[in-house]
Every structure is written in structure tokens, then in C-alpha cells.
N, C-alpha and C. Protein backbone atom coordinates (compact mmCIF):
# COMPACT_ATOMS: atom_id res chain seq x y z
N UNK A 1 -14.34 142.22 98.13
CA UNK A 1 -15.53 142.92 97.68
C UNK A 1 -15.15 144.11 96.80
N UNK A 2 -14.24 144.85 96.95
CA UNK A 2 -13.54 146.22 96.80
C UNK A 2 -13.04 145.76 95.16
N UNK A 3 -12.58 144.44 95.76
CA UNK A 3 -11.99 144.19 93.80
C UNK A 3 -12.44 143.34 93.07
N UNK A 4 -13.73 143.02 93.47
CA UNK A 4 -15.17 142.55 92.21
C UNK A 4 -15.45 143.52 91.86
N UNK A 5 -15.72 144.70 92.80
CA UNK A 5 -16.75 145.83 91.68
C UNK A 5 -15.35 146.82 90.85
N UNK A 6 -14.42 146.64 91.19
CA UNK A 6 -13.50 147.44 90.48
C UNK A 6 -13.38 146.41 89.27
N UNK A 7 -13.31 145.52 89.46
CA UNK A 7 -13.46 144.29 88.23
C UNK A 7 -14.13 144.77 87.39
N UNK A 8 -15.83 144.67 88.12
CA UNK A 8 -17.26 145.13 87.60
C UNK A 8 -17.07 146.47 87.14
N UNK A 9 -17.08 147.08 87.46
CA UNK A 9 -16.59 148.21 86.88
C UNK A 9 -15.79 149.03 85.90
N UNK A 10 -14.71 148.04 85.51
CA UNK A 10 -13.85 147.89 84.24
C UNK A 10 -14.33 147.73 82.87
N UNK A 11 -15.73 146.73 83.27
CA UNK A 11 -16.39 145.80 82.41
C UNK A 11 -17.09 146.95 80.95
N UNK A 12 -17.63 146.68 80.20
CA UNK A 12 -18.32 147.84 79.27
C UNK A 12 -19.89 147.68 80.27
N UNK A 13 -20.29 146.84 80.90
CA UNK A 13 -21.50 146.84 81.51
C UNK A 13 -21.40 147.81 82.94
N UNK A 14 -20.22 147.59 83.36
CA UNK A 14 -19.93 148.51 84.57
C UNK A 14 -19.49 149.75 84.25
N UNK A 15 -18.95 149.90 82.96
CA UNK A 15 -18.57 151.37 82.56
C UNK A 15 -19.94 152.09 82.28
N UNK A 16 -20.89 151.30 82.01
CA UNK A 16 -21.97 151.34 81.22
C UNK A 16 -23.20 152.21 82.64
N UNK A 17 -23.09 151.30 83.21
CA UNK A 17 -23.56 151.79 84.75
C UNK A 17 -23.01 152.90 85.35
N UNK A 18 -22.00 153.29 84.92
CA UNK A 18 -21.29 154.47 85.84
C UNK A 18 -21.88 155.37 85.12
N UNK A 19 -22.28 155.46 83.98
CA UNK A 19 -22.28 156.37 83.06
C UNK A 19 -23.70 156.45 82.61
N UNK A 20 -24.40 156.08 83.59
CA UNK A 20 -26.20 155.89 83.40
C UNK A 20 -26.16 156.52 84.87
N UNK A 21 -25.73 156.44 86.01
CA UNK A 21 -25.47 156.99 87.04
C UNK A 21 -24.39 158.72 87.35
N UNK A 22 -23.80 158.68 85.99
CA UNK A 22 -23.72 160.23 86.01
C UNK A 22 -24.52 161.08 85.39
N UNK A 23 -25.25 160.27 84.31
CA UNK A 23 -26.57 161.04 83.47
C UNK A 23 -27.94 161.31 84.70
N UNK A 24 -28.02 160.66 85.01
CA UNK A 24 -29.20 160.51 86.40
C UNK A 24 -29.15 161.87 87.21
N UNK A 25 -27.85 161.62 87.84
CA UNK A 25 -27.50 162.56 89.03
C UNK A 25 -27.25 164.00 87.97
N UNK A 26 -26.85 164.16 86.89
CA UNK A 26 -26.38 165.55 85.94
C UNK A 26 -28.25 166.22 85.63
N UNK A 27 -29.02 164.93 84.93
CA UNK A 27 -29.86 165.60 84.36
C UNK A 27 -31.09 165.68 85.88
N UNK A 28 -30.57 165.39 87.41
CA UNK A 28 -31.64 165.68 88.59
C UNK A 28 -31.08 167.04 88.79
N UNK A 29 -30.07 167.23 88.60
CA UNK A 29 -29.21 168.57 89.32
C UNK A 29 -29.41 169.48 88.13
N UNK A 30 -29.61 169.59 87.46
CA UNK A 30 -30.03 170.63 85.99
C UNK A 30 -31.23 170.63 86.13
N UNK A 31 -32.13 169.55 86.49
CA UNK A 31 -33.74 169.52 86.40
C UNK A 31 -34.51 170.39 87.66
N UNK A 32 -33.34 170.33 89.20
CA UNK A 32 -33.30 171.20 89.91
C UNK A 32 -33.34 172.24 90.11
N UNK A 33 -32.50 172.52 89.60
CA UNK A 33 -31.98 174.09 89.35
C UNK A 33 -32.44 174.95 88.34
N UNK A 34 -32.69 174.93 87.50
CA UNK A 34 -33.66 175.59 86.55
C UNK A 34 -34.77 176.52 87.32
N UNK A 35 -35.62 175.92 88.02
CA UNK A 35 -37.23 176.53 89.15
C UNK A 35 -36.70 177.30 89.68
N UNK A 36 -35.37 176.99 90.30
CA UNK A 36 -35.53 177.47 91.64
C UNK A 36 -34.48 179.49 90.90
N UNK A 37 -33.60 178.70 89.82
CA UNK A 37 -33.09 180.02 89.00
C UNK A 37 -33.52 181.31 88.92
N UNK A 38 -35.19 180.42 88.09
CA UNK A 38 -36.18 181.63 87.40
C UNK A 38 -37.04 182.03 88.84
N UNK A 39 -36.98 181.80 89.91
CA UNK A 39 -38.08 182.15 90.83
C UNK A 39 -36.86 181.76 92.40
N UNK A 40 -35.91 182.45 92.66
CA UNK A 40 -34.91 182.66 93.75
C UNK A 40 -35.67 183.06 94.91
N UNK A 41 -37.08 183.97 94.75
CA UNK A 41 -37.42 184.14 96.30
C UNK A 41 -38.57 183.29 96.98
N UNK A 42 -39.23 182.30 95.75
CA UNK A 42 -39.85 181.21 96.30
C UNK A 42 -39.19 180.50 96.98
N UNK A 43 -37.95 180.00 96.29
CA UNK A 43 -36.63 178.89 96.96
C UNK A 43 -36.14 179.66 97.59
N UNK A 44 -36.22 180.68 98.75
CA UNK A 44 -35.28 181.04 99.41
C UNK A 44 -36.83 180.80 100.63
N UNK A 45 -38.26 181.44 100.26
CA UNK A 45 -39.21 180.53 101.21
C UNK A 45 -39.19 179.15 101.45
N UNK A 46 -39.27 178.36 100.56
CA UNK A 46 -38.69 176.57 100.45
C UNK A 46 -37.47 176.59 101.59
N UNK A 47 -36.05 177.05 101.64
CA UNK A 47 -35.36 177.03 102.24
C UNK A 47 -35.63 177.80 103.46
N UNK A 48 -36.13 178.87 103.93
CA UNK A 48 -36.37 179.29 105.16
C UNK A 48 -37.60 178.09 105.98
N UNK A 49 -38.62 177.52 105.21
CA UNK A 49 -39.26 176.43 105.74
C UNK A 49 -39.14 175.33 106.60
N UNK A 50 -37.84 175.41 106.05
CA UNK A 50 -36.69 174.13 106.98
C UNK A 50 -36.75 174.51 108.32
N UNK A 51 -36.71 175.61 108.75
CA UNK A 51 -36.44 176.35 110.04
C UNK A 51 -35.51 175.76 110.49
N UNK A 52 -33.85 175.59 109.69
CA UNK A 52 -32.84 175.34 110.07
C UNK A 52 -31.54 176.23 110.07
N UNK A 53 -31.54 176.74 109.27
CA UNK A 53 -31.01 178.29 109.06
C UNK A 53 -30.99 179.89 109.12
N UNK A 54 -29.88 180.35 110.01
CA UNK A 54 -30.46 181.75 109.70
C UNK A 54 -30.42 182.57 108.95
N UNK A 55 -31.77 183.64 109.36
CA UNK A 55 -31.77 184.41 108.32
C UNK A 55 -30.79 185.13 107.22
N UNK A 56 -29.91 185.38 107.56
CA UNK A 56 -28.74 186.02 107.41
C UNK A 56 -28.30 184.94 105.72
N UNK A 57 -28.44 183.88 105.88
CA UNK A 57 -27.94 182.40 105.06
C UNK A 57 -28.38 182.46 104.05
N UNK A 58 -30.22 182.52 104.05
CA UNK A 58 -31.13 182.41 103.27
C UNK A 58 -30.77 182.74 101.59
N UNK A 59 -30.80 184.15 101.77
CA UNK A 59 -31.00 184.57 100.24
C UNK A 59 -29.72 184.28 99.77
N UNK A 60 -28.39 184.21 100.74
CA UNK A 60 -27.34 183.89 99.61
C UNK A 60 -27.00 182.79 99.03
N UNK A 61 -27.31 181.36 99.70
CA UNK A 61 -28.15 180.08 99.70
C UNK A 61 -28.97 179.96 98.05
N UNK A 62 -29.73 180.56 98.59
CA UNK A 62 -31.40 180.47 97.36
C UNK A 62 -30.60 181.21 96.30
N UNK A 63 -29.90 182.20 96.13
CA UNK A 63 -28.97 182.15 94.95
C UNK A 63 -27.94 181.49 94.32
N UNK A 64 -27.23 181.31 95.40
CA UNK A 64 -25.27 179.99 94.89
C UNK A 64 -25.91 179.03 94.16
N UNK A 65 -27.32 178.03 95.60
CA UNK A 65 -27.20 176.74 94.95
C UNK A 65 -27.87 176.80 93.71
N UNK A 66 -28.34 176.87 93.18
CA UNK A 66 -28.65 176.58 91.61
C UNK A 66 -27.57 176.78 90.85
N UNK A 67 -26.91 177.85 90.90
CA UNK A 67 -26.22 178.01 90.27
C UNK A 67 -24.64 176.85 90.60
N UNK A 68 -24.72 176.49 91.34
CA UNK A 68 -23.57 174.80 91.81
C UNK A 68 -24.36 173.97 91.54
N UNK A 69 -25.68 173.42 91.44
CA UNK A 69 -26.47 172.37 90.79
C UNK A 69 -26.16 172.50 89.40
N UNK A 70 -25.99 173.60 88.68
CA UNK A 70 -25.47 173.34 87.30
C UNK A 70 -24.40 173.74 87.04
N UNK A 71 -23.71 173.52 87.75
CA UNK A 71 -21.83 173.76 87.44
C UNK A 71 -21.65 171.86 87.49
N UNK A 72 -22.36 171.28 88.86
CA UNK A 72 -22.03 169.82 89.15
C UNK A 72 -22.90 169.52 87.79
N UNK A 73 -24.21 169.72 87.94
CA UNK A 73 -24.75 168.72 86.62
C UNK A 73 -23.91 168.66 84.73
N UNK A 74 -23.07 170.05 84.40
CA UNK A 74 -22.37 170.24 83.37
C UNK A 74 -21.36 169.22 83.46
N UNK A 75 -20.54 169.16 84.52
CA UNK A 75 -19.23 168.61 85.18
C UNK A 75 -19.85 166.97 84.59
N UNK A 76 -20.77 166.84 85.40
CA UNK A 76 -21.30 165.18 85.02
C UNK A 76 -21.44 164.73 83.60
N UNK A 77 -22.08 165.36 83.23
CA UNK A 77 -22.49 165.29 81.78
C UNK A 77 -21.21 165.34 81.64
N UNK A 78 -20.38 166.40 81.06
CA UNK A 78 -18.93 166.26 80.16
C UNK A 78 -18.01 165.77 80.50
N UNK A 79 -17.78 164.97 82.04
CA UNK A 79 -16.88 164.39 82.43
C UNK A 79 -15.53 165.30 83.05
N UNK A 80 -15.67 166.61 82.59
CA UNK A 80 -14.86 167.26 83.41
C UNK A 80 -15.34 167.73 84.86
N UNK A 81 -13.91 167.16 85.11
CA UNK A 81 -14.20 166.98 86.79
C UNK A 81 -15.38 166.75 87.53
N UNK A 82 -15.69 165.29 86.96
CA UNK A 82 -16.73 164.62 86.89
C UNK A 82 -16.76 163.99 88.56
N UNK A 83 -15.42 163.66 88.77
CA UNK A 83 -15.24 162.82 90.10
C UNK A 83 -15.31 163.45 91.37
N UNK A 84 -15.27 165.07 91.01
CA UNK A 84 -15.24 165.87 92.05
C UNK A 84 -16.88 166.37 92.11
N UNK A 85 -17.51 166.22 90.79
CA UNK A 85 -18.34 166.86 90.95
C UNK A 85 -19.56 165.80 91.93
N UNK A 86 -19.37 164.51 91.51
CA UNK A 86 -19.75 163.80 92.35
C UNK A 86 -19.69 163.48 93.40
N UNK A 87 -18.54 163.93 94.15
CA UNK A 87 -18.32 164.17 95.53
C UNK A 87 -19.23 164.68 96.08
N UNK A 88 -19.31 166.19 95.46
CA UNK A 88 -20.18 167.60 95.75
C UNK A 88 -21.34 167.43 95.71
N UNK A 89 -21.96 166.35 94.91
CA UNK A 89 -23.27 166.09 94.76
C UNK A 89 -23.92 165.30 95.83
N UNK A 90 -22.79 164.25 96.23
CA UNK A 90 -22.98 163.16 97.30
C UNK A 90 -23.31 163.91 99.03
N UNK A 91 -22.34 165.51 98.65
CA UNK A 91 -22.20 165.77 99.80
C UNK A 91 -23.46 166.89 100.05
N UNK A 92 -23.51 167.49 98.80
CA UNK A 92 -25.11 167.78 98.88
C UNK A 92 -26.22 167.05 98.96
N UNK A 93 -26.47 165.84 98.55
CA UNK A 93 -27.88 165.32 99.25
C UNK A 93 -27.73 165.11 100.15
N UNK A 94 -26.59 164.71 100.73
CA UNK A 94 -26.68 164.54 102.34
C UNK A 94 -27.34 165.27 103.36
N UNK A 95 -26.63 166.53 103.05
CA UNK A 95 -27.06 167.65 103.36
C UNK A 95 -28.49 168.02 103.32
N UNK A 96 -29.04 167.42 102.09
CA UNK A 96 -30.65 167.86 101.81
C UNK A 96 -31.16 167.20 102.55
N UNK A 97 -30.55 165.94 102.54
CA UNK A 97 -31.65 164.87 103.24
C UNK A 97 -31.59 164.53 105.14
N UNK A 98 -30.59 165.42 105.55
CA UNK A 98 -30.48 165.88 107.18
C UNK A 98 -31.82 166.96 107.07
N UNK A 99 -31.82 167.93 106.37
CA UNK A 99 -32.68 169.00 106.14
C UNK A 99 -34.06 168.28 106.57
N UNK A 100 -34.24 167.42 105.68
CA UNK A 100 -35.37 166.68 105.59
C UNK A 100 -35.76 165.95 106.37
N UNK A 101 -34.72 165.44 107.21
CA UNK A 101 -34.72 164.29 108.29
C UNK A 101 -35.14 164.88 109.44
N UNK A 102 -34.44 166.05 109.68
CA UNK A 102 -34.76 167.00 110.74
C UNK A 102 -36.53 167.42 110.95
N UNK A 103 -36.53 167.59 109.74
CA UNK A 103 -37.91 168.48 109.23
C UNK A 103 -39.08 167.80 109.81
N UNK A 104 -38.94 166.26 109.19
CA UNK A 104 -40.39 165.25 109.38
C UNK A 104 -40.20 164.81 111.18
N UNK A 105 -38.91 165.15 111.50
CA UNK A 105 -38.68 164.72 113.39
C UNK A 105 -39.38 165.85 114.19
N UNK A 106 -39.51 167.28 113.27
CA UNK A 106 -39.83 168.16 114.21
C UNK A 106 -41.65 168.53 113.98
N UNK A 107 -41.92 167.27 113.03
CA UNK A 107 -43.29 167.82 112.39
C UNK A 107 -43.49 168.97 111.93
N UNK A 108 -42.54 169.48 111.03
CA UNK A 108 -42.59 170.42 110.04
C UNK A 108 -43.01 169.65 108.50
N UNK A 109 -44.43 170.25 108.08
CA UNK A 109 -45.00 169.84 106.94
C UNK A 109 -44.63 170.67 105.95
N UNK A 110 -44.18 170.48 104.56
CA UNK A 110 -43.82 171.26 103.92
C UNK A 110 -43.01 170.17 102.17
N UNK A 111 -43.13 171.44 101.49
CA UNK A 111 -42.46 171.20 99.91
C UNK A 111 -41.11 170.46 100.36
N UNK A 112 -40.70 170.28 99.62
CA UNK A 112 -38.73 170.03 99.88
C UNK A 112 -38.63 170.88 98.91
N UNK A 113 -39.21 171.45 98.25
CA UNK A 113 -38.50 172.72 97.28
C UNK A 113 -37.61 172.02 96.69
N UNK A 114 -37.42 170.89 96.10
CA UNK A 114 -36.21 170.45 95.57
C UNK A 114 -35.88 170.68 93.87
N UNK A 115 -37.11 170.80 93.41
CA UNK A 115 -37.40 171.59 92.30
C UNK A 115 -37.91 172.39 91.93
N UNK A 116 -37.74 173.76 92.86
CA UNK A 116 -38.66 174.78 93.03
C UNK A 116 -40.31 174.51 93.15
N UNK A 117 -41.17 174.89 92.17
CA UNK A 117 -42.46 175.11 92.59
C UNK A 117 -42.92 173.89 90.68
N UNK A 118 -41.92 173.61 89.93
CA UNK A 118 -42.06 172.78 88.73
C UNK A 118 -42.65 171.79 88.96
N UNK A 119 -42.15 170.83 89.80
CA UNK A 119 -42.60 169.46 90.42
C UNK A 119 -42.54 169.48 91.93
N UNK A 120 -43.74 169.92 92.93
CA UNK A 120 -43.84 169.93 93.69
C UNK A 120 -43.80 168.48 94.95
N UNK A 121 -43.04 168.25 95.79
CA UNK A 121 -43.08 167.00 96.89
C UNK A 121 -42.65 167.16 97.94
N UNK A 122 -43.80 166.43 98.72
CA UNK A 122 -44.25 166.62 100.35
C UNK A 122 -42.63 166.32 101.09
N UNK A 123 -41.95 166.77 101.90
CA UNK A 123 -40.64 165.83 102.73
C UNK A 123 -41.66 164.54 102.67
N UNK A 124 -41.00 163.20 103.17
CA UNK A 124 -41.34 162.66 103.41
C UNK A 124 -39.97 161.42 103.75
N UNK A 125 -40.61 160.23 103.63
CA UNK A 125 -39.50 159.44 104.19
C UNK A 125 -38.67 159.24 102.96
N UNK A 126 -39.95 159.17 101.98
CA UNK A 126 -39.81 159.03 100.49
C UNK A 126 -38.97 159.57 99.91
N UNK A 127 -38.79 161.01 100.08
CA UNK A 127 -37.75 161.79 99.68
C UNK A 127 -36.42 161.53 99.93
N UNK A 128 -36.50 161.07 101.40
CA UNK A 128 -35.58 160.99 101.97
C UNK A 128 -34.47 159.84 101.63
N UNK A 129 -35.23 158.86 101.14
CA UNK A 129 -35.03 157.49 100.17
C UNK A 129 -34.26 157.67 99.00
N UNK A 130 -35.12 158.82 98.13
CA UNK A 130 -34.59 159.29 97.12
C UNK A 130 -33.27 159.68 97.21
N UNK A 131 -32.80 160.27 97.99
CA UNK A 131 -31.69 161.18 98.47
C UNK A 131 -30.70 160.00 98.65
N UNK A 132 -31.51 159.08 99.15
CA UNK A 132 -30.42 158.15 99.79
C UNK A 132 -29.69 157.11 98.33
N UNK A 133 -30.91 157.03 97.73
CA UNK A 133 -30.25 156.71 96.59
C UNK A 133 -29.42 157.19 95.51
N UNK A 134 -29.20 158.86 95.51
CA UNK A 134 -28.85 159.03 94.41
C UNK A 134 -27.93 159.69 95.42
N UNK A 135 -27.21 159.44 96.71
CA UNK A 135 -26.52 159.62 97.45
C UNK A 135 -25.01 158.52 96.73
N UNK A 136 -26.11 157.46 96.89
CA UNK A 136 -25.08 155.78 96.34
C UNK A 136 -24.73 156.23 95.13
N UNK A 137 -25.51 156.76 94.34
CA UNK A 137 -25.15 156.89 92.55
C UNK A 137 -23.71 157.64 92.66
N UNK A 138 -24.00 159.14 93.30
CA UNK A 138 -22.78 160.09 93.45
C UNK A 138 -21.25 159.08 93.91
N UNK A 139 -21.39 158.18 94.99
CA UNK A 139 -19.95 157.72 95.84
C UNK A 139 -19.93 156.74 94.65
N UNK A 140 -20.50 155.82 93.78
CA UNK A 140 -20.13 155.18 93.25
C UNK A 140 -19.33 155.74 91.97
N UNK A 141 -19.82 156.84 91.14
CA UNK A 141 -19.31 157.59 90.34
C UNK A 141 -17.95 158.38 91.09
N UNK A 142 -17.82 158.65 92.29
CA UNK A 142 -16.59 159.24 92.97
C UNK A 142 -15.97 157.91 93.10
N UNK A 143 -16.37 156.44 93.23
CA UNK A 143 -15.03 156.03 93.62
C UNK A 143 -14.72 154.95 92.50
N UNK A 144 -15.34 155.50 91.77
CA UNK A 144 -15.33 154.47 89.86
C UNK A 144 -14.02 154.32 89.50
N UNK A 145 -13.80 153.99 88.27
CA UNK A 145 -12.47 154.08 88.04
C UNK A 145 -12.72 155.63 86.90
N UNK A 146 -11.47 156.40 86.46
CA UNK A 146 -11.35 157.24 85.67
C UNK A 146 -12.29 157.11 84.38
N UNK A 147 -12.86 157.60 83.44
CA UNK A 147 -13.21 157.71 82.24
C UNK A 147 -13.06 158.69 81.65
N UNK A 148 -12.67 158.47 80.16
CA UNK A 148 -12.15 159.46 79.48
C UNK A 148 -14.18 160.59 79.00
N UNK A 149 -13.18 161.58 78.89
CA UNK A 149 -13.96 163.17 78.94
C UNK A 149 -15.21 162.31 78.08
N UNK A 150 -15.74 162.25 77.23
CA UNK A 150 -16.49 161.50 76.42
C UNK A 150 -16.91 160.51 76.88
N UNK A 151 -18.00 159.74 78.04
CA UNK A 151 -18.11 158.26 78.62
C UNK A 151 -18.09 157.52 77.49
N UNK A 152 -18.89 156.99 76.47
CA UNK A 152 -18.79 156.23 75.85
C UNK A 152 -18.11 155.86 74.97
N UNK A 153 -16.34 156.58 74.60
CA UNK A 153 -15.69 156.45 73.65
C UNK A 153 -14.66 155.75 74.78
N UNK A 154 -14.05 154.29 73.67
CA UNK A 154 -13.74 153.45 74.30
C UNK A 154 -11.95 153.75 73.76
N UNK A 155 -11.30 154.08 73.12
CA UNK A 155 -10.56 154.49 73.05
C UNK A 155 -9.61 155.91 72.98
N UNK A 156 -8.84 156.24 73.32
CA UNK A 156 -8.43 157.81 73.02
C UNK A 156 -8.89 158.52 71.92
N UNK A 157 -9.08 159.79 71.85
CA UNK A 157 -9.25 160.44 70.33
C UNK A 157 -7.75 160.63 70.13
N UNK A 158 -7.93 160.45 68.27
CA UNK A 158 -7.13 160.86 67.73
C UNK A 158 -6.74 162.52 68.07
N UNK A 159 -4.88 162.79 68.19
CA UNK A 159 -4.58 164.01 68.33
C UNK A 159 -3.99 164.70 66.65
């Protein structure tokens, strides 16, 4: 199984996919982070909502992450340290989506704040789906094969 999709993956259709799957996950994590940038003490209410964290967490939280949603989403896009950044990304929705998992178990109704107050959505299972999918996008881009800094240039640049 392990060495069809590394096969698949070699392919220009599988390179092609990896690289529609780092645009996805770059331009959700930039599309993220932006709201929550310009307006830090709404998303630090969004994040206290969870009632999973303490206080103490909050505001330094509602500041870092945006600012690591677009360090990972740059990383994706330009391919530098693209493989790590996808790690980080994988290991952040996880993270979001325990948040979330927790949330709808304890009947806590609420935003997911996932894009600040821009595009507003209920937790739901839905979300949680979401997460789960672009969970797969991240490990598949972490366990891809290498691509050069540029995805779609198929040979080295000239030095």
C-alpha cells in the first residue's frame, strides 16, 4: 500500500495533488489568521469559550497562534520547510478538533472562532469533519515525497 501511493505520488498527477493539498491547508491557515490578528481579544473570548484552558493561557494563545498560522501557511505556499510545516498544521487541527470534540460532549454551544468573527461556524460534528480532513491533507503533505522550493517546476533552476 505504502509503495502505490509513493508510486502515486511520484506521478505529475500525484505531485499535482500534493501541491493542491499544500495550497488548501496554506491559503485555510492565512484565511485564519488574518480575523483573529486584527481583533486578538475577540479570539482570545472564542478561545476562553472552550472552557478548556486557563486563564493564565488565554491571551498569550490569542496572540502566538495567528501569528504560527502564518509562519505555517508562508512555509506551505513557498515550500520552505514545507514538511515541517505540515506536521505543525496536522498537529494543530488535532488539537482544534479535541477542542471541539470536547466542547459538543460537554454541550457547550458556541463559534469555533476558527476564523475569528469573518466567517462565523457553529462547533459542530461538521467542523469537526473538516478538521479531520484537512488533518489527512497535512500527514499526506508530511509524508510526500520532497519537492523542490517552487511545486510546479519540474526540473532544477538554473545556477
Amino acid at each position: 500500500m505504502i509503495e502505490k501511493a509513493q508510486t502515486f505520488f511520484a506521478t505529475d498527477r500525484g505531485r499535482g495533488l500534493l501541491v493542491l493539498f499544500r495550497f488548501v491547508l496554506a491559503g485555510m491557515f492565512l484565511f485564519a489568521a488574518v480575523p483573529k490578528l486584527l481583533d486578538p481579544v475577540t479570539f482570545a473570548r472564542d478561545i476562553d469559550n472552550y472552557r478548556m484552558l486557563p486563564d493564565a493561557l488565554i491571551g498569550p494563545i490569542a496572540l502566538m497562534l495567528p501569528v504560527a498560522e502564518i509562519v505555517i501557511g508562508l512555509a506551505l505556499v513557498t515550500g520552505v520547510y514545507a514538511r515541517g510545516a505540515a506536521i505543525t498544521a496536522g498537529l494543530l487541527l488535532v488539537g482544534f478538533a479535541i477542542g471541539m470534540v470536547q466542547a459538543i460532549v460537554r454541550g457547550i454551544d458556541l463559534d469555533c472562532g476558527c476564523f475569528g468573527h469573518f466567517a462565523e461556524a457553529q462547533v459542530s460534528w461538521w467542523t469537526v469533519a473538516r478538521n479531520a480532513t484537512l488533518t489527512l491533507m497535512a500527514v499526506t503533505v508530511a509524508l510526500g515525497p520532497d519537492m523542490p522550493l517552487w511545486p510546479l517546476r519540474r526540473t532544477p533552476a538554473p545556477t
